[in-house]
N, C-alpha and C. Protein backbone atom coordinates (compact mmCIF):
# COMPACT_ATOMS: atom_id res chain seq x y z
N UNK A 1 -14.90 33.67 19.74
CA UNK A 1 -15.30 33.17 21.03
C UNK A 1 -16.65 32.46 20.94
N UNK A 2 -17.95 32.82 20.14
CA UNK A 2 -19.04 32.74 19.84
C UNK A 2 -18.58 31.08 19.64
N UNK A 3 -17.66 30.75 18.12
CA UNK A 3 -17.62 29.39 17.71
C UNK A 3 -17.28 28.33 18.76
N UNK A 4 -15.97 28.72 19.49
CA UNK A 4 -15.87 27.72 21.02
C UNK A 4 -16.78 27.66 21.62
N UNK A 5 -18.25 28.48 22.09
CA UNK A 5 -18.40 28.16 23.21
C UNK A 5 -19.71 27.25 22.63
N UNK A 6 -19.98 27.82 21.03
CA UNK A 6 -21.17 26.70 20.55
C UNK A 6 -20.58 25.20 20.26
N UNK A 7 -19.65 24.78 19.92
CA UNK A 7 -18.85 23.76 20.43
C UNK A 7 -18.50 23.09 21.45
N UNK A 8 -18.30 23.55 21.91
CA UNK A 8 -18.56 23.33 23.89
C UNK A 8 -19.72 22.90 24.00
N UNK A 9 -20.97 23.68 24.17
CA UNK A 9 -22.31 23.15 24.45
C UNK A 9 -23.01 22.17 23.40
N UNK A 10 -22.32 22.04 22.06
CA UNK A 10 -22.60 20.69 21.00
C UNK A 10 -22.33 19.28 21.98
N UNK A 11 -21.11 19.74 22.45
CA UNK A 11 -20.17 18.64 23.20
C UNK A 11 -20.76 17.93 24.57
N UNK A 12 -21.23 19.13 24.91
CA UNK A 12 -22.14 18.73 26.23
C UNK A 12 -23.25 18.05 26.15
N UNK A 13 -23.91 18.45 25.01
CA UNK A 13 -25.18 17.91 25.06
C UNK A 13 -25.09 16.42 24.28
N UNK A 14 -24.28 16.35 23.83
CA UNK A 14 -23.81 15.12 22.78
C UNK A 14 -23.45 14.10 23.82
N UNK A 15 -22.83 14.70 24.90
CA UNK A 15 -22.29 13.97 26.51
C UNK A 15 -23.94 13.69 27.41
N UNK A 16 -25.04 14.61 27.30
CA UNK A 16 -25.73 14.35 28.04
C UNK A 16 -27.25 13.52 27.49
N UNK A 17 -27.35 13.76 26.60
CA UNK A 17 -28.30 13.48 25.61
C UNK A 17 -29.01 12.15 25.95
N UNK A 18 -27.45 10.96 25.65
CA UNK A 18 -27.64 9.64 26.03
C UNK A 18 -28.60 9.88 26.99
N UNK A 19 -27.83 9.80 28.47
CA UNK A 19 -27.98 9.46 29.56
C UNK A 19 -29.49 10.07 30.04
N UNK A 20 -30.20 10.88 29.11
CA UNK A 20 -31.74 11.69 29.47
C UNK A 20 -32.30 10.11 29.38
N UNK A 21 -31.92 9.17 28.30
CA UNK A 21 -32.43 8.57 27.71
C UNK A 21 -32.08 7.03 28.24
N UNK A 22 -31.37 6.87 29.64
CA UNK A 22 -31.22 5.93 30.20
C UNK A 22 -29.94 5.08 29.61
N UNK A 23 -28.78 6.00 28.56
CA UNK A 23 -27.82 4.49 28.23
C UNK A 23 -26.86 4.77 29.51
N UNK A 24 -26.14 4.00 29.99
CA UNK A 24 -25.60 3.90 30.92
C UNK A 24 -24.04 4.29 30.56
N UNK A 25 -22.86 4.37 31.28
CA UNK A 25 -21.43 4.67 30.76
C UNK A 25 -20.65 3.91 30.00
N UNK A 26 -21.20 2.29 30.24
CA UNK A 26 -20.67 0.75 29.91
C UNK A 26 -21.07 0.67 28.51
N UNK A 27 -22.46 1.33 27.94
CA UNK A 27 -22.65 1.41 26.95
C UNK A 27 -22.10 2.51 25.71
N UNK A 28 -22.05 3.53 26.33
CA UNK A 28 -21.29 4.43 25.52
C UNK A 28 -19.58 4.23 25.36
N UNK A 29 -19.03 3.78 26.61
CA UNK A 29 -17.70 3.43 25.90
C UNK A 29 -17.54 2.39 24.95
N UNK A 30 -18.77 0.94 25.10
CA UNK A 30 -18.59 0.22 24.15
C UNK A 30 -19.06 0.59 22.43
N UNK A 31 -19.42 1.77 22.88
CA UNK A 31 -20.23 2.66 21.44
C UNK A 31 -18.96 2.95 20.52
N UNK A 32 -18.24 3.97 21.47
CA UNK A 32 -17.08 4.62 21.27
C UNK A 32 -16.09 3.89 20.81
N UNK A 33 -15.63 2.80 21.69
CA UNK A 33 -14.48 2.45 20.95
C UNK A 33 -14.96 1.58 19.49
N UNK A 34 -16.22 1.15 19.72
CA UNK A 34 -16.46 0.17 18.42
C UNK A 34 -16.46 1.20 17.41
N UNK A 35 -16.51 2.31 17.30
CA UNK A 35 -16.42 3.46 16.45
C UNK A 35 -14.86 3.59 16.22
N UNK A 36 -14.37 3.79 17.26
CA UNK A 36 -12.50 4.63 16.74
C UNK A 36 -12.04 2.58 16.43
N UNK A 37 -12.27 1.58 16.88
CA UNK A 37 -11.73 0.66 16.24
C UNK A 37 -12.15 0.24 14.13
N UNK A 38 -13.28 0.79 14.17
CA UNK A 38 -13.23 1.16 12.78
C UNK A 38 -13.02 1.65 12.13
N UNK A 39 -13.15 3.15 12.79
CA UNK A 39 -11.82 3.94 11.85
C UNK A 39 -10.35 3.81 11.62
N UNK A 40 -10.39 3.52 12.53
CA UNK A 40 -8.82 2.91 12.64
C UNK A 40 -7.89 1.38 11.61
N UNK A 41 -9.25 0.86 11.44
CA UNK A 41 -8.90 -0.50 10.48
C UNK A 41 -8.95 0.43 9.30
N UNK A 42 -10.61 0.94 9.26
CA UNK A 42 -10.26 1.78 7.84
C UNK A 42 -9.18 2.73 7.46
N UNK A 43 -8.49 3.36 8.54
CA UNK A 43 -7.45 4.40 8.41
C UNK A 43 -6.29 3.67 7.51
N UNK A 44 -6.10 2.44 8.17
CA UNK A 44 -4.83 1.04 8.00
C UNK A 44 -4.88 0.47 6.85
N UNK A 45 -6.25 0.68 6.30
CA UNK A 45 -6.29 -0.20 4.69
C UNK A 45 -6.22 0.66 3.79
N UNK A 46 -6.59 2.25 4.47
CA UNK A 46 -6.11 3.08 3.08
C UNK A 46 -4.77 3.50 3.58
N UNK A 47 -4.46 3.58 4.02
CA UNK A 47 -2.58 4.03 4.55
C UNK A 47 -2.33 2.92 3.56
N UNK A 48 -2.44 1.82 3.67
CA UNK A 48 -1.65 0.41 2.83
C UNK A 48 -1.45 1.44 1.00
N UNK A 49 -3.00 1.31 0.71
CA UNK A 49 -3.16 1.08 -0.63
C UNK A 49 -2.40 2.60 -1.11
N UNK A 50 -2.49 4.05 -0.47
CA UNK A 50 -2.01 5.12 -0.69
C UNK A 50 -0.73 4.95 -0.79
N UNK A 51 -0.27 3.92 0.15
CA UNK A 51 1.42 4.04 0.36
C UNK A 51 1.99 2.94 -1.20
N UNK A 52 1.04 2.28 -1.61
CA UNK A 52 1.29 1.64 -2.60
C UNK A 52 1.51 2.36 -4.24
N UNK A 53 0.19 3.47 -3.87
CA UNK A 53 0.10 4.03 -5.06
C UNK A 53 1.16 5.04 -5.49
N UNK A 54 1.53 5.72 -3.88
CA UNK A 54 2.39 6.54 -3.98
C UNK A 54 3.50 6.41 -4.60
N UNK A 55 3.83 4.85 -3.88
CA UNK A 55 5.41 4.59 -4.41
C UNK A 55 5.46 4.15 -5.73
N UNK A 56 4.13 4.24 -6.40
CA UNK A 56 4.46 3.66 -8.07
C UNK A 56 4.93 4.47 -8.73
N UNK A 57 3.62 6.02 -8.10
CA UNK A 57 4.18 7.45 -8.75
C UNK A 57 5.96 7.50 -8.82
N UNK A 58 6.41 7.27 -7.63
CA UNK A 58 7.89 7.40 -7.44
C UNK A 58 8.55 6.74 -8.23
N UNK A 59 8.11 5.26 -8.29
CA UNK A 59 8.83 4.68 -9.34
C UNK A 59 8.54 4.82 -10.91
N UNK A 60 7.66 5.53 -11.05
CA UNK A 60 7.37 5.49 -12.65
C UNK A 60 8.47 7.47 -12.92
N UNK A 61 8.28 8.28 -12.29
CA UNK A 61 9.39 9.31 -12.36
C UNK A 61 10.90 9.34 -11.94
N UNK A 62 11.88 8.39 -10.83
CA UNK A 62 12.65 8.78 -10.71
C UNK A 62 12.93 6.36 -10.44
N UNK A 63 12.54 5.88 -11.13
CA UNK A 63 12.78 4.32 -10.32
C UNK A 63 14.36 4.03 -11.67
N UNK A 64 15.29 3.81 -11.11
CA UNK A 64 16.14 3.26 -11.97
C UNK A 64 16.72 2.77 -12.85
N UNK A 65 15.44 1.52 -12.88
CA UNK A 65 15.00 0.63 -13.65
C UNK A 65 13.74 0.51 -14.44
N UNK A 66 14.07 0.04 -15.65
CA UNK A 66 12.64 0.34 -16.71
C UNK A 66 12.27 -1.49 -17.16
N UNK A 67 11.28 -0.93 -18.08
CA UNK A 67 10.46 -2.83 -18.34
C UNK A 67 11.73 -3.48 -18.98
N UNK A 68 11.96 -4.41 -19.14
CA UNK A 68 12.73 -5.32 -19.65
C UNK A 68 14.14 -5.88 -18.77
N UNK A 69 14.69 -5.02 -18.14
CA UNK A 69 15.70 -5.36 -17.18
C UNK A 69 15.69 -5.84 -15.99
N UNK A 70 16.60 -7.24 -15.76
CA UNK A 70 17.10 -7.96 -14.85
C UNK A 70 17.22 -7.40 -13.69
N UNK A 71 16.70 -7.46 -12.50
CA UNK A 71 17.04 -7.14 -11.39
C UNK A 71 16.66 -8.34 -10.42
N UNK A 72 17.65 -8.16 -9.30
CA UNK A 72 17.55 -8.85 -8.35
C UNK A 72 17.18 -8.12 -6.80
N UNK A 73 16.16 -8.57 -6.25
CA UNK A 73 15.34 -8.10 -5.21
C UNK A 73 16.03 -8.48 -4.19
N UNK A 74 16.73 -8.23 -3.02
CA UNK A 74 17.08 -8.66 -2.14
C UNK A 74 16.46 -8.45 -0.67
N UNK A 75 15.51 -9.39 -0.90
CA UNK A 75 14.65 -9.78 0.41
C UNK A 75 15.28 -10.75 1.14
N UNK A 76 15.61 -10.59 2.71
CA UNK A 76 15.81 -12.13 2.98
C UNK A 76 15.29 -12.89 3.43
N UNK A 77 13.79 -12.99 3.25
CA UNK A 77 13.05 -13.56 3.19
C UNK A 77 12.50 -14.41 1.81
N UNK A 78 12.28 -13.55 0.96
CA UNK A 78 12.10 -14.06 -0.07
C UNK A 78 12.99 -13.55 -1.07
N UNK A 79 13.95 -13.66 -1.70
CA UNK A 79 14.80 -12.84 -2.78
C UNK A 79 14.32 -13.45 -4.06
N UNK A 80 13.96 -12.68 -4.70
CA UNK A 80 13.60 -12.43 -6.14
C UNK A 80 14.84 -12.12 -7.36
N UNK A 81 14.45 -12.71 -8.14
CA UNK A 81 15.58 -12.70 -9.46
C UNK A 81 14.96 -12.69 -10.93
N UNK A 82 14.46 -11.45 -11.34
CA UNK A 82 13.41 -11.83 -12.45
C UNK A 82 14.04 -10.32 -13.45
N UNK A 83 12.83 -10.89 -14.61
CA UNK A 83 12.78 -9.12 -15.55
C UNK A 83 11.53 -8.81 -15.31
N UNK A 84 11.71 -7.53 -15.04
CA UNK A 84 10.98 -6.61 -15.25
C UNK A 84 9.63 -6.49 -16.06
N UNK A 85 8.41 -7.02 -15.98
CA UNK A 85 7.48 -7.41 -16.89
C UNK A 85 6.80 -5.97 -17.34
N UNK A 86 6.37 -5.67 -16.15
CA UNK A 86 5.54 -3.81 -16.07
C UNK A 86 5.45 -3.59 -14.74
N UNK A 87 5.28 -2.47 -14.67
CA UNK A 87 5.25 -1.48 -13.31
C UNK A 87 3.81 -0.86 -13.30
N UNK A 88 3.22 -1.14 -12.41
CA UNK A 88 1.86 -0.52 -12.58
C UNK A 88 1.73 0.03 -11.34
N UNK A 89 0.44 0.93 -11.11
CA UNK A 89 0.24 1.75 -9.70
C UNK A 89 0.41 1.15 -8.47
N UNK A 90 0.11 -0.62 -8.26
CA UNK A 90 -0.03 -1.09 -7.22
C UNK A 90 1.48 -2.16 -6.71
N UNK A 91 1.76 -2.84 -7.94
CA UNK A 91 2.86 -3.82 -7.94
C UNK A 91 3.26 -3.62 -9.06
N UNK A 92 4.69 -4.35 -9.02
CA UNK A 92 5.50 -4.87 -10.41
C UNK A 92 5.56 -6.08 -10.59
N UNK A 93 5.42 -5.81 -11.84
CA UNK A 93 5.26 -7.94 -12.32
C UNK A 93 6.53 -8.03 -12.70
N UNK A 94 7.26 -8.74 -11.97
CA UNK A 94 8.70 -9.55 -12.28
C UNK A 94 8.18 -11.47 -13.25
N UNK A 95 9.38 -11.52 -14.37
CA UNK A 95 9.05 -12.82 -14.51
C UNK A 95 10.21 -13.65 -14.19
N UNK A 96 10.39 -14.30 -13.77
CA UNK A 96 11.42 -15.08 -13.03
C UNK A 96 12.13 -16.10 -13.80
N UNK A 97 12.46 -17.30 -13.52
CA UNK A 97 13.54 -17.87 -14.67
C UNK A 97 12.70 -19.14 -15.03
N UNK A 98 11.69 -19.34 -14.30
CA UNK A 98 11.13 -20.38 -14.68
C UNK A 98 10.12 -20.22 -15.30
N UNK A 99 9.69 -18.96 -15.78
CA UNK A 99 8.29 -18.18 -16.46
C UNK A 99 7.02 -17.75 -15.79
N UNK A 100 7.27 -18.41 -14.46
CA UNK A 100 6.25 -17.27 -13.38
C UNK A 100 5.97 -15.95 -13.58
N UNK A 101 5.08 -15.74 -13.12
CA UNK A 101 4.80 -14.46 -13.09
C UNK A 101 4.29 -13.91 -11.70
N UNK A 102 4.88 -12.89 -11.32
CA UNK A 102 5.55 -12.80 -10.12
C UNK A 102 4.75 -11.19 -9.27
N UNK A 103 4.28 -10.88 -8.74
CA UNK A 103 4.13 -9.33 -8.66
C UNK A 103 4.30 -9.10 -6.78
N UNK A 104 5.20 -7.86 -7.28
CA UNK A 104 5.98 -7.56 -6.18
C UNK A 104 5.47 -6.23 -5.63
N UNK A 105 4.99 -5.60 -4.56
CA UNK A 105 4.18 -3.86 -3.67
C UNK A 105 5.11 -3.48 -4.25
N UNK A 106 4.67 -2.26 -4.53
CA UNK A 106 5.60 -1.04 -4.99
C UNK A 106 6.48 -0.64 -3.67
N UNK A 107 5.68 -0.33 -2.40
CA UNK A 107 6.44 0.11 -1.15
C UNK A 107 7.15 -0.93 -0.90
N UNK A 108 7.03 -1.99 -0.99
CA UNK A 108 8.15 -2.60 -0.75
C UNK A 108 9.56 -2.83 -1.60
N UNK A 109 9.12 -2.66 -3.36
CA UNK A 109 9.97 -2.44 -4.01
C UNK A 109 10.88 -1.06 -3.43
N UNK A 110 10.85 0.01 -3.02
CA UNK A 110 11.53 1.30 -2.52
C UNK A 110 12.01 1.02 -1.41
N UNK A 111 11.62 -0.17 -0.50
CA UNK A 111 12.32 -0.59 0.78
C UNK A 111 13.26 -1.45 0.50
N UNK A 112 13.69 -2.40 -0.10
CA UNK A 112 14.41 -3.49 -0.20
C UNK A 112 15.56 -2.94 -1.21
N UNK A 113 16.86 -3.41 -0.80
CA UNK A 113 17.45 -3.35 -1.97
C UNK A 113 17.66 -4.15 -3.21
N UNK A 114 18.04 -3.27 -4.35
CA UNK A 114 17.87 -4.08 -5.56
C UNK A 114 19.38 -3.92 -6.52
N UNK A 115 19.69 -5.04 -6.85
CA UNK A 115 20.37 -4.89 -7.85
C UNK A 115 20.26 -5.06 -9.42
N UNK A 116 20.85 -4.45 -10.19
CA UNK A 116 20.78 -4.37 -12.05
C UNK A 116 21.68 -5.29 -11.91
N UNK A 117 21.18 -6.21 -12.57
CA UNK A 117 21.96 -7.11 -13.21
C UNK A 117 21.76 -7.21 -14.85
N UNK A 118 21.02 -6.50 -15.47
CA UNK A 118 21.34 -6.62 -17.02
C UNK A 118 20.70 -5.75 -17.20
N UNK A 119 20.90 -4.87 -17.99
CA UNK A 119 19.79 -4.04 -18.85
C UNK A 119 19.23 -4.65 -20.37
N UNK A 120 17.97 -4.31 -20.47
CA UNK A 120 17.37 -4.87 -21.74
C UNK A 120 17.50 -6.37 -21.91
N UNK A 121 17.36 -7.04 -20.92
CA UNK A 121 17.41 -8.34 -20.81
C UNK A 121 16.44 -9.00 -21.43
N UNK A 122 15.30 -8.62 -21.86
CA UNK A 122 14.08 -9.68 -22.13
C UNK A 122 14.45 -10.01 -23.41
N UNK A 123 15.39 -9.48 -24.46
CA UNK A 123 14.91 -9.24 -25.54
C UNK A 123 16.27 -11.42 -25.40
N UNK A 124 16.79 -11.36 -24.33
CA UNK A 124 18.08 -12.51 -24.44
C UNK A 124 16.98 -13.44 -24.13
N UNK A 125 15.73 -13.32 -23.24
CA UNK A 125 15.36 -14.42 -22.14
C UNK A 125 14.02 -14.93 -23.39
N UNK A 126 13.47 -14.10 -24.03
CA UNK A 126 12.50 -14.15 -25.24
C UNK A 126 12.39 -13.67 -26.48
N UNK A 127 13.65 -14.10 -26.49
CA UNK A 127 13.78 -13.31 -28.31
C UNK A 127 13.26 -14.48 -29.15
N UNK A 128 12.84 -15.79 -28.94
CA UNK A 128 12.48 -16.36 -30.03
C UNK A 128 10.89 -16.15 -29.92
N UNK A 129 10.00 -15.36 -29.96
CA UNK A 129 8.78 -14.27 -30.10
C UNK A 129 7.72 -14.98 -29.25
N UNK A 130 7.79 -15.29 -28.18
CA UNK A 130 7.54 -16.15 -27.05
C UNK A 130 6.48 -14.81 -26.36
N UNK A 131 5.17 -14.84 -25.92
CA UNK A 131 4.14 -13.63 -25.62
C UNK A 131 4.22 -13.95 -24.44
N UNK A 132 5.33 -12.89 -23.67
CA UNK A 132 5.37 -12.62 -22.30
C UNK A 132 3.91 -12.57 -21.64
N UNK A 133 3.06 -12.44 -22.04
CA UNK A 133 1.60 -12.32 -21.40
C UNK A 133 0.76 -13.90 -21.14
């Protein structure tokens, strides 16, 4: 009971404090929200990058597909048709047919569907010792 009620009177005085001191109500809400609108961007840019990292974890233990194989991304927006370059924490580098190099979100790789279209493909698309890099 002790901890609520010193909480309570933190709260109060945190509420009254300003106003000993002349800021007015117009000012403290513009305090306030300029505060929760920054946390809030910051909340949004690490939600992004966590949700990115997460899904690499996912794809590096249970993802289907490994480096070298053909897959096709089916976005319909953008559909992708490449191999498999590497998978890293943030994106996958697809290389495509024209030798781009391509890198695709991991969360979005786990959202979209994908099809295998070849396994161990690189070794057909660069076997004459051509440095994927």
């Amino acid at each position: 009971m002790q901890r609520y009620v010193s909480v309570a009177l933190v709260i109060i005085a945190l509420l009254f404090i300003p106003f000993n001191f002349g800021a007015k109500v117009k000012d403290l809400i513009l305090l306030f929200s300029s505060v929760f609108a920054v946390i809030g961007i910051g909340l949004f840019a690490i939600w992004s990058i966590l949700s990115n990292i997460t899904s690499g974890i996912i794809m590096f233990f249970s993802f289907p597909y490994k480096v070298g194989d053909k897959i096709q991304i089916h976005d319909h927006d953008f559909p992708l048709e490449g191999i498999i370059e590497d998978i890293r924490a943030f994106q996958l580098h697809l290389r495509v047919a024209n030798g781009d190099l391509v890198t695709y979100p991991n969360n979005l790789m786990l959202q979209k569907p994908v099809t295998l279209i070849k396994k161990d493909a690189i070794a057909e698309y660069f076997g004459d010792g051509t440095d994927l890099v």
